[in-house]
C-alpha atoms as a PDB file:
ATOM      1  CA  UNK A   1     110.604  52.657   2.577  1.00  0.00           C
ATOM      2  CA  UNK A   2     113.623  53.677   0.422  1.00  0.00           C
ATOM      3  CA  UNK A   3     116.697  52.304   1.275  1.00  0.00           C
ATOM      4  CA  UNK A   4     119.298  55.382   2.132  1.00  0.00           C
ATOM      5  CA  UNK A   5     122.291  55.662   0.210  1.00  0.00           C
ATOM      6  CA  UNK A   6     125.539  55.597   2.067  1.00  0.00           C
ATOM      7  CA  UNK A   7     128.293  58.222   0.724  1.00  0.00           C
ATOM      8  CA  UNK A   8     131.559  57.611   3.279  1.00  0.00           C
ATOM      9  CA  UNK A   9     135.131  59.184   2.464  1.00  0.00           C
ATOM     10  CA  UNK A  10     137.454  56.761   0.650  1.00  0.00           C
ATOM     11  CA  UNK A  11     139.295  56.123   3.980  1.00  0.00           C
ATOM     12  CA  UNK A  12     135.994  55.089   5.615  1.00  0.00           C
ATOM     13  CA  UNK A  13     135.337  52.724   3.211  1.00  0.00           C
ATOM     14  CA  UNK A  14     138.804  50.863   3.043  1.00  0.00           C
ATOM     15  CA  UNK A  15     138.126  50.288   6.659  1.00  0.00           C
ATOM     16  CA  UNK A  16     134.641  48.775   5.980  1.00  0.00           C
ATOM     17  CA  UNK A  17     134.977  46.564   3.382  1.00  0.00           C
ATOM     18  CA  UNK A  18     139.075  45.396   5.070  1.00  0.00           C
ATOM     19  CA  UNK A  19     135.783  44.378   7.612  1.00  0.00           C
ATOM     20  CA  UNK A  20     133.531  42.894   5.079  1.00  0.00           C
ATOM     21  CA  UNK A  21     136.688  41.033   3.542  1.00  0.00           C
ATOM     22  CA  UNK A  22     137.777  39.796   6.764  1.00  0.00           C
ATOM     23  CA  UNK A  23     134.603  38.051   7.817  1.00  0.00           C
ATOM     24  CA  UNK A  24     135.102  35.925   4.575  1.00  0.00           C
ATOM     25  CA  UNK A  25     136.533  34.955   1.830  1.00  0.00           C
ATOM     26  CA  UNK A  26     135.570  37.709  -1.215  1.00  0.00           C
ATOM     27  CA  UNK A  27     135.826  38.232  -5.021  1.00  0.00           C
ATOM     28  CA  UNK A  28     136.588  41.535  -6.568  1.00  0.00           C
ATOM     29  CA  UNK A  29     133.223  41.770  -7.705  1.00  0.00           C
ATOM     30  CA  UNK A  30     131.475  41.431  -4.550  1.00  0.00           C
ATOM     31  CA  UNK A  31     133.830  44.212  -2.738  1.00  0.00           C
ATOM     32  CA  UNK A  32     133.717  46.498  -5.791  1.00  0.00           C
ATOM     33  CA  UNK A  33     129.893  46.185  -6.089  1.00  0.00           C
ATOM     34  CA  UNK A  34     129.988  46.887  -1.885  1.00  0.00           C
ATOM     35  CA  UNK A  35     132.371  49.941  -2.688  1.00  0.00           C
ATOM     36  CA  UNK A  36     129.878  51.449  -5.101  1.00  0.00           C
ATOM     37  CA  UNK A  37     127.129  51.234  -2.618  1.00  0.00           C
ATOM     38  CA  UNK A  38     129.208  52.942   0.002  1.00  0.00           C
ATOM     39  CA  UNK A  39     128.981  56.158  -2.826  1.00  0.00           C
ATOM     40  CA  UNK A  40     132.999  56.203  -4.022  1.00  0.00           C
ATOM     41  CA  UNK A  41     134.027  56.944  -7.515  1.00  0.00           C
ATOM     42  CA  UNK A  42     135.009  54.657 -10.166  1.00  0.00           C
ATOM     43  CA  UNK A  43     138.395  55.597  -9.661  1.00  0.00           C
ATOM     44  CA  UNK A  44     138.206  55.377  -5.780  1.00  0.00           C
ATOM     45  CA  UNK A  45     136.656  52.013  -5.954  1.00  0.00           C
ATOM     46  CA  UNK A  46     139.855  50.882  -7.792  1.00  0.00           C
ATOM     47  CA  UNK A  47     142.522  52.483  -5.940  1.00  0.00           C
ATOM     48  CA  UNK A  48     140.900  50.882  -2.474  1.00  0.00           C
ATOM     49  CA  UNK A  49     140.537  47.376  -4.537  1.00  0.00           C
ATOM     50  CA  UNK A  50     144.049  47.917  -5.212  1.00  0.00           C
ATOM     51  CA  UNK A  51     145.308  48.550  -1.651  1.00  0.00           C
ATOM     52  CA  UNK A  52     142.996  45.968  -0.367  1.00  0.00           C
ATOM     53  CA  UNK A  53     144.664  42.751  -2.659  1.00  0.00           C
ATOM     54  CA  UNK A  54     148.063  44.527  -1.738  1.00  0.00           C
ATOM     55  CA  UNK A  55     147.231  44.241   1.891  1.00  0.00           C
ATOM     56  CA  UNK A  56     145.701  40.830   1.606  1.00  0.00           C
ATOM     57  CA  UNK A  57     142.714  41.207   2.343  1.00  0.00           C
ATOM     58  CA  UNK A  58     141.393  40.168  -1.422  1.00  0.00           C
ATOM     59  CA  UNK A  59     142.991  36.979  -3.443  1.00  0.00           C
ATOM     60  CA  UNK A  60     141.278  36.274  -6.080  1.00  0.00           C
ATOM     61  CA  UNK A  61     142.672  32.036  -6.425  1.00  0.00           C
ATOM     62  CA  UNK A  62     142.003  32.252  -2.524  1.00  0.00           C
ATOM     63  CA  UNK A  63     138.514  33.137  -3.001  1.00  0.00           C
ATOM     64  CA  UNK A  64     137.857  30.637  -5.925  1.00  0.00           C
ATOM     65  CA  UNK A  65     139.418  27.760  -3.831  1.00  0.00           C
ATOM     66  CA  UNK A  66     137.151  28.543  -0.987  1.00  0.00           C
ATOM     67  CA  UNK A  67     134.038  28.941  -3.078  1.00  0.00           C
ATOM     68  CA  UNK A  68     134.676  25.214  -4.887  1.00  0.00           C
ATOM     69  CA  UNK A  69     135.746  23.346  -1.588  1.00  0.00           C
ATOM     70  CA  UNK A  70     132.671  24.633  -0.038  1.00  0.00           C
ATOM     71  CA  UNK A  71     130.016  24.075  -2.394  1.00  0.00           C
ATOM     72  CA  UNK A  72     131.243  20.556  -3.046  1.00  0.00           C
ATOM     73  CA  UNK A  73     131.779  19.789   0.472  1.00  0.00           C
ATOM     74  CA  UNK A  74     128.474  21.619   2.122  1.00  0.00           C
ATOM     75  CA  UNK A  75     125.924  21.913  -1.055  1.00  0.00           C
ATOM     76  CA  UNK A  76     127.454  18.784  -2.780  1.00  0.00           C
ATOM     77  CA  UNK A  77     127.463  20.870  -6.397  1.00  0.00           C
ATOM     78  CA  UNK A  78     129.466  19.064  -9.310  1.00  0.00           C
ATOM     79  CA  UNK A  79     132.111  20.746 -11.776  1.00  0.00           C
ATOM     80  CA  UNK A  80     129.540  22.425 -14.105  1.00  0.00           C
ATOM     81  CA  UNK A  81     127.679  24.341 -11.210  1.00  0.00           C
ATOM     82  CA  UNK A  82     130.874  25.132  -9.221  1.00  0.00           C
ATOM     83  CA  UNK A  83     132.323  26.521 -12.871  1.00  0.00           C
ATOM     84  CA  UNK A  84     129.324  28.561 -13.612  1.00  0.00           C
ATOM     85  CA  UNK A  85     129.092  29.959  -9.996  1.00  0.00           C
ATOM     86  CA  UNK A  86     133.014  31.138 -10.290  1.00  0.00           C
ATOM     87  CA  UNK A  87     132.554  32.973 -13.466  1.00  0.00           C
ATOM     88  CA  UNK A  88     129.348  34.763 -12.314  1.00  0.00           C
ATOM     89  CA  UNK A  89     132.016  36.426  -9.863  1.00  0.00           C
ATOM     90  CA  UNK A  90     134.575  37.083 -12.749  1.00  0.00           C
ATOM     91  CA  UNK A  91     137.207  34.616 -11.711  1.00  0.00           C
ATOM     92  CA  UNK A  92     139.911  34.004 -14.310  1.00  0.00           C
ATOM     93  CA  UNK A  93     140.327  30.462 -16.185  1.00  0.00           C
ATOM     94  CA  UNK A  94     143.569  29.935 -14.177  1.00  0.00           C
ATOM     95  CA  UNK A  95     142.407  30.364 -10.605  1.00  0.00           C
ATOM     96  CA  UNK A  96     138.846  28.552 -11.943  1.00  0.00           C
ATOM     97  CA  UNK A  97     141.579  25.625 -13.094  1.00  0.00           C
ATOM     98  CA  UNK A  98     143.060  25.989  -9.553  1.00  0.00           C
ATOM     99  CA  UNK A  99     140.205  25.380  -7.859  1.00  0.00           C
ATOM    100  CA  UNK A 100     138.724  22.334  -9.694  1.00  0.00           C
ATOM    101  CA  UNK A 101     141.814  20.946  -8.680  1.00  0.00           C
ATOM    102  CA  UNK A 102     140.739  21.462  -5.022  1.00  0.00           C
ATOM    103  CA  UNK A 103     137.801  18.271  -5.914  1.00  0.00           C
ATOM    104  CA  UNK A 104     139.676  15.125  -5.211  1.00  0.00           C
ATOM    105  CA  UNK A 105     138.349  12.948  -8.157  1.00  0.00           C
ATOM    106  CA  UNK A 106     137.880  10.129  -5.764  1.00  0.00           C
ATOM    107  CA  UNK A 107     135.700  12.292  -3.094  1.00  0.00           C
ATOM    108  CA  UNK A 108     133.919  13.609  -6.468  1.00  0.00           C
ATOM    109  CA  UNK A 109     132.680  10.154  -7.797  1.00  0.00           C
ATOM    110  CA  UNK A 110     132.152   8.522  -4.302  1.00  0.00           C
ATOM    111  CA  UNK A 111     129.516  11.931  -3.514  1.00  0.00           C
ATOM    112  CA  UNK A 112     128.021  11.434  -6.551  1.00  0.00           C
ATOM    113  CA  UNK A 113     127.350   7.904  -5.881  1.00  0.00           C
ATOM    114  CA  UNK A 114     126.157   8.873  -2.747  1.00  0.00           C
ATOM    115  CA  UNK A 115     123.829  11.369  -3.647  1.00  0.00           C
ATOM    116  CA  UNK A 116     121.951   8.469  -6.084  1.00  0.00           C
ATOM    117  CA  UNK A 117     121.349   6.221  -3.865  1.00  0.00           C
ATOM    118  CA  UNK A 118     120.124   8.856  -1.188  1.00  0.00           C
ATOM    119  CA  UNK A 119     117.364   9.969  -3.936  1.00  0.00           C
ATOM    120  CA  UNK A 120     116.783   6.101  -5.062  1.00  0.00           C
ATOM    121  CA  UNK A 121     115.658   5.203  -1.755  1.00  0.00           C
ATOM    122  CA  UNK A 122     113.512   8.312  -1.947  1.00  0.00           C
ATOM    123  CA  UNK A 123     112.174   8.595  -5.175  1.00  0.00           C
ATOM    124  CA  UNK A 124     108.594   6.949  -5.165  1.00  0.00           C
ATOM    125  CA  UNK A 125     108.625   6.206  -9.399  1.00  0.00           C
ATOM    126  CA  UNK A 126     107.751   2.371  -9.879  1.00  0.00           C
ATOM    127  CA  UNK A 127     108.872   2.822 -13.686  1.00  0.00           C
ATOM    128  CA  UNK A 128     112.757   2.181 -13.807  1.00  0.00           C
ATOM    129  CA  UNK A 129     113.372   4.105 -16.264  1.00  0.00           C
ATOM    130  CA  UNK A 130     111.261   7.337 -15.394  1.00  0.00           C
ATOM    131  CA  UNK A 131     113.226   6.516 -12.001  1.00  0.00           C
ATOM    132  CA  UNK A 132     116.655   6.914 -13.695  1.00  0.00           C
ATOM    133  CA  UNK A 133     115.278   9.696 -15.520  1.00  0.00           C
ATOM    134  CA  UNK A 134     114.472  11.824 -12.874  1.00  0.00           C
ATOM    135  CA  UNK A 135     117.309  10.985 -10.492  1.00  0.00           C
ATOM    136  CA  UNK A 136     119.736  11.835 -13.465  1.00  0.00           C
ATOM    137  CA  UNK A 137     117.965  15.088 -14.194  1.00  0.00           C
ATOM    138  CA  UNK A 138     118.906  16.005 -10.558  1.00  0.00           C
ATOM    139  CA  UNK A 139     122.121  15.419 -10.656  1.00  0.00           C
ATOM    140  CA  UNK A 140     122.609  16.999 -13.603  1.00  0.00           C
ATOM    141  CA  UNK A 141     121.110  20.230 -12.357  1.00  0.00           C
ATOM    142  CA  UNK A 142     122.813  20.495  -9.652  1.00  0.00           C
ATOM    143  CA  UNK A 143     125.891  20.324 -11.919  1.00  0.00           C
ATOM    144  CA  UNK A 144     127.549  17.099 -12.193  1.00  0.00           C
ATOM    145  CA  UNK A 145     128.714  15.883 -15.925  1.00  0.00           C
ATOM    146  CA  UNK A 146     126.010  14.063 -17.640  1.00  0.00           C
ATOM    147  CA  UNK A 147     127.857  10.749 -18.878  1.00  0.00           C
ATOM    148  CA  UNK A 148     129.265  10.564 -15.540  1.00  0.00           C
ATOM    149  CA  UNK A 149     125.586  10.825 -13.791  1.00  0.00           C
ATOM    150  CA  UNK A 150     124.746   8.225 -16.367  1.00  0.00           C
ATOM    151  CA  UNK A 151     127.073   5.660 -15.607  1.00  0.00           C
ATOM    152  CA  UNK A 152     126.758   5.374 -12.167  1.00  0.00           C
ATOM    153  CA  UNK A 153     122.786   5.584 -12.500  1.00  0.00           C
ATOM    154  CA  UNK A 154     122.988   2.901 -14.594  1.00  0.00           C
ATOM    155  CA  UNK A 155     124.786   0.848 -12.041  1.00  0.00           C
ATOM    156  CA  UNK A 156     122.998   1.637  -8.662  1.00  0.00           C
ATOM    157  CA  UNK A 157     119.498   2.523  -9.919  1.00  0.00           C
ATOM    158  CA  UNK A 158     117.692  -1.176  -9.983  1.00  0.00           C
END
């Protein structure tokens, strides 16, 4: 079944997405990709993205400092996913510098470290070094810096 497009008045839809950027934090992208699908304009999705980030309701360094906290805290990402997560929402470099500074570098190492010797105790590889391979290779994907990965696998993979 098709899904039915919505077409509100420009009023209606400040008052929707001041809802859908009150529930949590948004980027611009999100709320102006929302705004198309509620049927406005070009130029009526701007002039409600501008009254929404007058009223507060949209803050861009806000939004990135929310997004890096939480996906280091609850998903335990590293620098390189967080990073490529911000830009795919068209963050700037200063509020993407702003939020990396949001990681305490202590908390950073200390989850990495963590998260190693979580997946030594449950990787089943014999080999050591296939064993260091693969637990580095996860790490890396899920975005911490390689050399990093390495030096702590080195040290608690044994």
């Amino acid at each position: 079944m098709e899904k039915k497009k919505l077409s509100l008045t420009k009023k209606e839809a400040k008052l929707k997405a001041a809802n859908y950027c009150a529930y949590q934090e948004r980027s611009q992208k999100e709320v102006r990709n929302k705004l198309f699908e509620y049927g406005l304009y070009k130029n009526e999705v701007e002039d409600v993205l501008a009254d929404l980030i007058m009223d507060g309701f949209i803050n861009e360094e806000r939004f990135a400092k929310a997004f890096a906290g939480g996906k280091f805290r609850v998903k335990k990402w590293g620098r390189n996913r967080i990073k490529l997560g911000l830009q795919q929402h068209d963050i700037s470099s200063y509020c993407l510098k702003r939020a990396m500074a949001e990681i305490p570098p202590a908390d950073y190492t200390a989850t990495l470290v963590a998260l190693i010797e979580k997946k030594s105790t449950t990787e089943s590889e014999t080999n050591l070094f296939k064993k260091r391979e693969k637990i580095s290779r996860q790490m890396i994907y899920k975005g911490y810096e390689p050399e990093l990965v390495w030096e702590f696998v080195k040290d608690v993979v044994v």
